[in-house]
Protein backbone atom coordinates (compact mmCIF):
# COMPACT_ATOMS: atom_id res chain seq x y z
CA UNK A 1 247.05 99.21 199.44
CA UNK A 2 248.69 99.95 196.63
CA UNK A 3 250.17 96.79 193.76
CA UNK A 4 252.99 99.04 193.02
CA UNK A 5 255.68 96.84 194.73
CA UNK A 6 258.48 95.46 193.20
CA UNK A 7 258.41 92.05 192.50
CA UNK A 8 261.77 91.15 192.15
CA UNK A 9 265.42 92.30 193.25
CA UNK A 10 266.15 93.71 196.72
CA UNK A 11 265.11 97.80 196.38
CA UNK A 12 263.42 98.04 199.44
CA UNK A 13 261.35 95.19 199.11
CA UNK A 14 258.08 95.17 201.79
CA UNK A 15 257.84 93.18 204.75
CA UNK A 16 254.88 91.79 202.88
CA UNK A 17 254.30 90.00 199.83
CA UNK A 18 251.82 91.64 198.21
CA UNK A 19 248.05 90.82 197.70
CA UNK A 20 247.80 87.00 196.45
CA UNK A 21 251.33 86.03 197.09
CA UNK A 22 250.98 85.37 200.90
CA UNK A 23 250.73 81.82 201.31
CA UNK A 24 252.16 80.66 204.58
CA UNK A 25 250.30 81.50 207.94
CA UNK A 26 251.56 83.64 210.02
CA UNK A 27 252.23 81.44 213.13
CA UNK A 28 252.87 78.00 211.69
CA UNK A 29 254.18 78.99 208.29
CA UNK A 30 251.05 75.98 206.71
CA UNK A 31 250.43 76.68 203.36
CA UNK A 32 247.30 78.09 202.09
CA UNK A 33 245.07 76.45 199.56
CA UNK A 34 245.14 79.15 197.81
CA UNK A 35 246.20 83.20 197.29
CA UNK A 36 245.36 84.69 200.17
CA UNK A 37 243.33 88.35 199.33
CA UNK A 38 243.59 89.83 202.56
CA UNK A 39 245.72 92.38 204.48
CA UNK A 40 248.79 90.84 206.19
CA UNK A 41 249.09 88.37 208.60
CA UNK A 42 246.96 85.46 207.44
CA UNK A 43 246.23 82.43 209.76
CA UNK A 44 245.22 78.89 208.90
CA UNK A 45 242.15 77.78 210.47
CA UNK A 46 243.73 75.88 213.20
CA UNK A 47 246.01 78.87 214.32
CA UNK A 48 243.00 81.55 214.41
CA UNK A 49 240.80 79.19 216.81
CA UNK A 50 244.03 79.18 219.04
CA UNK A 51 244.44 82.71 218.50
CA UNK A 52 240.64 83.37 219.42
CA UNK A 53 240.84 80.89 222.18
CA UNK A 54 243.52 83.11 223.94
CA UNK A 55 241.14 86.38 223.24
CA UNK A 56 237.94 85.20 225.02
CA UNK A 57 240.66 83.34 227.91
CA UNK A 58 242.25 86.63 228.28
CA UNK A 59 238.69 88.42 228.03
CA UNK A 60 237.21 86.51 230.66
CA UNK A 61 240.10 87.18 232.79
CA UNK A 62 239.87 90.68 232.82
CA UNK A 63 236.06 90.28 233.34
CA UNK A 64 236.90 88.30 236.62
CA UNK A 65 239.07 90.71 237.89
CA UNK A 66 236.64 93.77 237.42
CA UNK A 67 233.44 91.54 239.36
C-alpha cells in the first residue's frame, strides 16, 4: 500500500486513513495507544478475543454438524 493519499480536503479521500493514522478499533471505536502499522481494520484487545471467540464457536459448530 501505497502513502500517496491525500491528507487533507475531500478529492476522493480513502475509506481508510492511511498507515499510522488509524486509531479507533474497528468495532468499539477505543482508542489505540498508539499508531496503528497495520492494514485496515484494527481491533483492541478486548474486541479480537470476542471476535476469535465467535471463530472457534462457529468452528466447532460446523465440526458438530459434519460428526
Amino acid at each position: 500500500m501505497s502513502k500517496n493519499f491525500p491528507k487533507s480536503g475531500k478529492k476522493s479521500r480513502p475509506k481508510t486513513a492511511i498507515k499510522g493514522k488509524r486509531l479507533h478499533c474497528a468495532k468499539c471505536r477505543k482508542r489505540s495507544p498508539k499508531p496503528v502499522k497495520t492494514p485496515a481494520p484494527w481491533y483492541c484487545p478486548n474486541c479480537r478475543k470476542e471476535i476469535e471467540a465467535a471463530k472457534m464457536d462457529k468452528a466447532n459448530d460446523t465440526l458438530r454438524i459434519y460428526n
